[in-house]
N, C-alpha and C. Protein backbone atom coordinates (compact mmCIF):
# COMPACT_ATOMS: atom_id res chain seq x y z
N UNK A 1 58.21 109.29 90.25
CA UNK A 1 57.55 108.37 91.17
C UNK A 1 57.06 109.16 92.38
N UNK A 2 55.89 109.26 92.97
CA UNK A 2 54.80 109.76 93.99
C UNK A 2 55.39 109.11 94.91
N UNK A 3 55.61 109.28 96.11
CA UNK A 3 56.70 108.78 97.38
C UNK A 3 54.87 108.36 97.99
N UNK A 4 53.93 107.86 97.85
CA UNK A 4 52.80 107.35 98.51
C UNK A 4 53.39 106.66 100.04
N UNK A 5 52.62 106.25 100.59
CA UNK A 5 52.77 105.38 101.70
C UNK A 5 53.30 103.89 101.35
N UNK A 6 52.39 103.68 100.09
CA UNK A 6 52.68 102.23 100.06
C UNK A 6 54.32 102.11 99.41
N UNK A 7 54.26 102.85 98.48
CA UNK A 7 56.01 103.10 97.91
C UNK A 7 56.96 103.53 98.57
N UNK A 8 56.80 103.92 99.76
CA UNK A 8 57.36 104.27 101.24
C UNK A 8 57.71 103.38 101.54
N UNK A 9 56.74 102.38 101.95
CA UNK A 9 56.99 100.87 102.84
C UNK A 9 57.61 100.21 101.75
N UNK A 10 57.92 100.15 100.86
CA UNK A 10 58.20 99.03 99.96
C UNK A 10 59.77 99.12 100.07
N UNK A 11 59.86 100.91 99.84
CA UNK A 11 61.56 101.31 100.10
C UNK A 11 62.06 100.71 101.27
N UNK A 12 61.50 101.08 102.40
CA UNK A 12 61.73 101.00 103.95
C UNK A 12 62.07 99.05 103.40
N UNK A 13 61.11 98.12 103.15
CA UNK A 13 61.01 96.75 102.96
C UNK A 13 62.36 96.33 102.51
N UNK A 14 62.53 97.01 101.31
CA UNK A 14 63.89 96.97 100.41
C UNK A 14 65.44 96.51 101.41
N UNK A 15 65.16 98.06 102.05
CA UNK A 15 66.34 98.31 102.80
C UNK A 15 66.62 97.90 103.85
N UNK A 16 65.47 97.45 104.49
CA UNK A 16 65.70 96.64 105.38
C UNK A 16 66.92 95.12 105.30
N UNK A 17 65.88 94.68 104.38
CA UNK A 17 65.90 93.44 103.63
C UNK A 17 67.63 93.00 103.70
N UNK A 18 68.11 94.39 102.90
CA UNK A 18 69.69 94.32 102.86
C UNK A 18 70.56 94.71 103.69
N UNK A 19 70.25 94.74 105.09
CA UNK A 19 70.92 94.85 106.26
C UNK A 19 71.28 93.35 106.52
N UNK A 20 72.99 93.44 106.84
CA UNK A 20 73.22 92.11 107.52
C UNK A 20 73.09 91.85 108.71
N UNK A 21 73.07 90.36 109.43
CA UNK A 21 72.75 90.53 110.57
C UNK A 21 74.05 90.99 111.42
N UNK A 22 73.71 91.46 112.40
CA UNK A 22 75.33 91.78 113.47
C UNK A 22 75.37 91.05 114.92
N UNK A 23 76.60 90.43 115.11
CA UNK A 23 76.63 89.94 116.49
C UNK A 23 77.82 90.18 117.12
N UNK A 24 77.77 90.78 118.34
CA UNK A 24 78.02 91.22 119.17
C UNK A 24 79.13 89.92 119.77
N UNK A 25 80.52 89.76 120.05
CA UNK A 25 81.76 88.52 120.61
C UNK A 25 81.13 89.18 122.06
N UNK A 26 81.25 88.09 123.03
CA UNK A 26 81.29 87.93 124.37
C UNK A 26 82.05 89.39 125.06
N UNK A 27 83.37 89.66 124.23
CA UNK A 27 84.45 90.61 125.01
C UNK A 27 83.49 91.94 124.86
N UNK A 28 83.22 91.73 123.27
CA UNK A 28 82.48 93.47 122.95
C UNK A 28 81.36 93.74 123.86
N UNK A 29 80.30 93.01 123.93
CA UNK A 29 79.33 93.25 124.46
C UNK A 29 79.61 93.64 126.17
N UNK A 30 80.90 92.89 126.59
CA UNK A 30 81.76 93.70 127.67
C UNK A 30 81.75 94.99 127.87
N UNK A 31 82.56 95.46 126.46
CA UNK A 31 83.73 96.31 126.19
C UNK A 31 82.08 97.41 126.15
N UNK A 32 81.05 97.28 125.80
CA UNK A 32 79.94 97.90 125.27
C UNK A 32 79.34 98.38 126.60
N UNK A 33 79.15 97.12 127.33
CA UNK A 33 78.35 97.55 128.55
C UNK A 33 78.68 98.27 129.55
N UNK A 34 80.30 98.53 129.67
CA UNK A 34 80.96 99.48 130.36
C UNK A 34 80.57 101.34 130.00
N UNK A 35 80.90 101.14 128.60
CA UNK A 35 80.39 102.55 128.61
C UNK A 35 79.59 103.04 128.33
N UNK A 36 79.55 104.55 128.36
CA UNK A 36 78.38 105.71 128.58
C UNK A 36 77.67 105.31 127.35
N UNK A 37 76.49 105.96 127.70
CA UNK A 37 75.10 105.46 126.87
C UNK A 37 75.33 106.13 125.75
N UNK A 38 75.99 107.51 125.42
CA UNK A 38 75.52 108.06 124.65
C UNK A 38 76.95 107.41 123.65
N UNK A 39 78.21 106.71 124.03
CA UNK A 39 78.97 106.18 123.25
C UNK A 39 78.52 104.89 122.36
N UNK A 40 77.21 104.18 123.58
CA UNK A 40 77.82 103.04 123.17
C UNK A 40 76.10 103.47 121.70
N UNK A 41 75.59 104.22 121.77
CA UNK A 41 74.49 104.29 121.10
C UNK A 41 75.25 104.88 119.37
N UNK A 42 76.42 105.38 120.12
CA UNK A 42 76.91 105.96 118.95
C UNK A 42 77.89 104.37 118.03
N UNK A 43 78.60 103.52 118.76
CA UNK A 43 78.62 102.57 118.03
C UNK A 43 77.58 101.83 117.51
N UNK A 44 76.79 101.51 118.07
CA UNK A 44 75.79 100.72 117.52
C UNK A 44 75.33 101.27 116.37
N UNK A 45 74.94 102.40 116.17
CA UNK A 45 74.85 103.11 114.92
C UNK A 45 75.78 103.32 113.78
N UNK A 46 76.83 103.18 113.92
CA UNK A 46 77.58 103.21 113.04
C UNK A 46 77.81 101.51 112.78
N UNK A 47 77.82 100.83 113.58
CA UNK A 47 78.00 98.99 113.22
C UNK A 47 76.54 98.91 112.20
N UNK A 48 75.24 99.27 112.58
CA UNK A 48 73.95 99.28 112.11
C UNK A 48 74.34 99.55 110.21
N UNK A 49 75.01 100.83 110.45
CA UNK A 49 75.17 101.50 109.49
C UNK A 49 76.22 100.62 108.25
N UNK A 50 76.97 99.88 108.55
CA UNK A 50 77.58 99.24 107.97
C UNK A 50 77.04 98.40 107.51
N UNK A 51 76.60 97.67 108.59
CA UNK A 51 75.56 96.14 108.05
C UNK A 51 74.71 96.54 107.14
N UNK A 52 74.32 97.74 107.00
CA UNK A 52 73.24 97.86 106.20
C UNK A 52 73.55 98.30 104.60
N UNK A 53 75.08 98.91 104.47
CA UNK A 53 75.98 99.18 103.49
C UNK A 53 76.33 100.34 103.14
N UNK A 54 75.96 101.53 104.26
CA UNK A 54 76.21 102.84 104.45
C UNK A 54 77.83 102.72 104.10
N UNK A 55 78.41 104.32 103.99
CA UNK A 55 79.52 104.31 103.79
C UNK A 55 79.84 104.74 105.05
N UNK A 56 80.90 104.21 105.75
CA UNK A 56 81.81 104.39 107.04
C UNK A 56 83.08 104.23 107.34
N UNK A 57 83.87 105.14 107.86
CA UNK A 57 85.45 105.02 107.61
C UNK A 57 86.18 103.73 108.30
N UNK A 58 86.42 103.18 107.31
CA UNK A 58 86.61 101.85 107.25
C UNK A 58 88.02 101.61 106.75
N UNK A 59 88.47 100.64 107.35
CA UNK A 59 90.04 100.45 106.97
C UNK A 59 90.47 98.81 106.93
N UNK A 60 90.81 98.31 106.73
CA UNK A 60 91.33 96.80 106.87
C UNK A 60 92.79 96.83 107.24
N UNK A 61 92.47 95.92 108.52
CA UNK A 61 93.51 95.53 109.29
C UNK A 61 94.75 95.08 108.57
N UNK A 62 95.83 95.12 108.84
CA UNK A 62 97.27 94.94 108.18
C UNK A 62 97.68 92.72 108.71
N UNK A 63 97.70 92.25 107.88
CA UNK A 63 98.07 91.17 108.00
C UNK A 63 96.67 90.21 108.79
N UNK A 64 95.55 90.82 108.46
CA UNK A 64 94.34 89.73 109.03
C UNK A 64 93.30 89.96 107.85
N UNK A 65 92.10 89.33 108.09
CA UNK A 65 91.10 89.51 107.04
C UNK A 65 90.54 90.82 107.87
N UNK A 66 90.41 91.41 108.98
CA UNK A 66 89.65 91.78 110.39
C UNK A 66 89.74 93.50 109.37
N UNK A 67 88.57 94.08 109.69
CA UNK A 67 88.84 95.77 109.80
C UNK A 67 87.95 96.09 110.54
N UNK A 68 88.16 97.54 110.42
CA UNK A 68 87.92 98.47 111.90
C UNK A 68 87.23 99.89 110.95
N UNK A 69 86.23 99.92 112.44
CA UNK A 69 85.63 101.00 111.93
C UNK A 69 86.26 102.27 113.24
N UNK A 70 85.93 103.44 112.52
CA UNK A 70 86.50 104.25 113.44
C UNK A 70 85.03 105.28 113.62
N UNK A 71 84.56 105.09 115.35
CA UNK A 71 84.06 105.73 115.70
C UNK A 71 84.02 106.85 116.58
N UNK A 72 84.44 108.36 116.34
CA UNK A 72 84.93 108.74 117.38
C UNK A 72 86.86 108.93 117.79
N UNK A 73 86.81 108.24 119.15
CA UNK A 73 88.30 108.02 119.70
C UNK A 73 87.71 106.79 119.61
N UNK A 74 86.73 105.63 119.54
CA UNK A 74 86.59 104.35 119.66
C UNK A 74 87.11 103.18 118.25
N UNK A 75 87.27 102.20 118.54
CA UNK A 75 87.70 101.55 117.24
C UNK A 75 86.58 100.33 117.33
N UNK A 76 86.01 99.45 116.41
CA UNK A 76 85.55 98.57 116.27
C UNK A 76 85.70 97.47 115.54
N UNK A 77 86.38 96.66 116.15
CA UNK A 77 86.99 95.44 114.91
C UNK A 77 85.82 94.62 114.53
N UNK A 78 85.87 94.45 112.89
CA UNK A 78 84.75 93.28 112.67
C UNK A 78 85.37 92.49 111.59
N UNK A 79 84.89 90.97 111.95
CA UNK A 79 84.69 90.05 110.92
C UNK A 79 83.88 90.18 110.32
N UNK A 80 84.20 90.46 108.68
CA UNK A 80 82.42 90.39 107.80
C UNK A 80 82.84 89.27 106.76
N UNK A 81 83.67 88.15 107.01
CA UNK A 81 84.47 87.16 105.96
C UNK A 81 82.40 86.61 105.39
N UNK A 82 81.45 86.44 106.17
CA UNK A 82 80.36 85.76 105.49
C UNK A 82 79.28 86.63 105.71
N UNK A 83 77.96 86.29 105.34
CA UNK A 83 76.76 87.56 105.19
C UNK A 83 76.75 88.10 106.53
N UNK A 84 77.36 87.47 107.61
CA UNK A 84 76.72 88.35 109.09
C UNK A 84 78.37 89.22 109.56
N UNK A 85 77.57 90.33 110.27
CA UNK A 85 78.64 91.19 110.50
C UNK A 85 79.18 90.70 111.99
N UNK A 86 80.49 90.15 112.19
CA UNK A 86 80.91 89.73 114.04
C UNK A 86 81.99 90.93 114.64
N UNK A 87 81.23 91.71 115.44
CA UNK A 87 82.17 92.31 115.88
C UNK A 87 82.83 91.52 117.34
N UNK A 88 83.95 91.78 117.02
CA UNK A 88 85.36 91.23 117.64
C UNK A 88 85.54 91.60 118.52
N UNK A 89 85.86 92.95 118.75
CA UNK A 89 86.21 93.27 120.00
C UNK A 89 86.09 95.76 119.48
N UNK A 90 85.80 95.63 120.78
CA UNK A 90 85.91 97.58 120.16
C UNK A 90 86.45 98.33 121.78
N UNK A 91 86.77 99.13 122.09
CA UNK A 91 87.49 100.40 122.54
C UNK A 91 87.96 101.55 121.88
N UNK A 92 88.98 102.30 122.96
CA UNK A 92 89.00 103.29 122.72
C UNK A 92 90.69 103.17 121.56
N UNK A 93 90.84 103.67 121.14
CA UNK A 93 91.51 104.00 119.83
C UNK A 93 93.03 103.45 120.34
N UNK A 94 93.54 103.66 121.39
CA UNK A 94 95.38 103.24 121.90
C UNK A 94 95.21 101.71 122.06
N UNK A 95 94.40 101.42 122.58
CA UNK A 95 94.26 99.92 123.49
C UNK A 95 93.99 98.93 122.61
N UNK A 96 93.16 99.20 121.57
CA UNK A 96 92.17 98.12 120.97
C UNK A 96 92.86 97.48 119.79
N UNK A 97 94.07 97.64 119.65
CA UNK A 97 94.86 97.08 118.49
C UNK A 97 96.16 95.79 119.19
N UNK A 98 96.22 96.00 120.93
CA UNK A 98 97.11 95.04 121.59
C UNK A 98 96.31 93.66 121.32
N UNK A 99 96.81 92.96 121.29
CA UNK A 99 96.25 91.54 121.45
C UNK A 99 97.49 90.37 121.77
């Protein structure tokens, strides 16, 4: 197959397509806006990356439906129980498991 432009866009169309949507809980978008740009660009990319069905070190929480991605020293809890991805809550790796 000739990678053309139009068979380009069709891939790009594809993959899009199968990205879930992601939303951001009240606390995260907190927990987000506090830090440095170049962290919080680095979660978002890796949440992106999930929704979309990349592979990412991923673990499921012990006694919840909830798992966590590990970005970094940062953790990111998400609900994905239906098609949209909810992240829960995220920090840095000691803190983000108290509740």
């Amino acid at each position: 197959m000739a990678f053309t432009t139009l068979n380009c866009f069709r891939i790009a169309l594809g993959y899009i397509a199968m990205m879930k949507p992601v939303i951001y809980s009240k606390s995260a978008q907190k927990s987000l806006s506090r830090m440095q740009p170049k962290r919080q660009f680095a979660i978002k990319a890796k949440v992106s990356a999930f929704a979309r069905g990349e592979s990412v070190d991923l673990k499921r929480l012990a006694g919840t439906a909830l798992v966590r991605i590990r970005v970094g020293n940062d953790r990111v809890i998400i609900d994905e129980q239906t098609n949209l991805v909810v992240v829960i809550d995220l920090g840095p790796r000691g803190g983000i498991y108290k509740e």
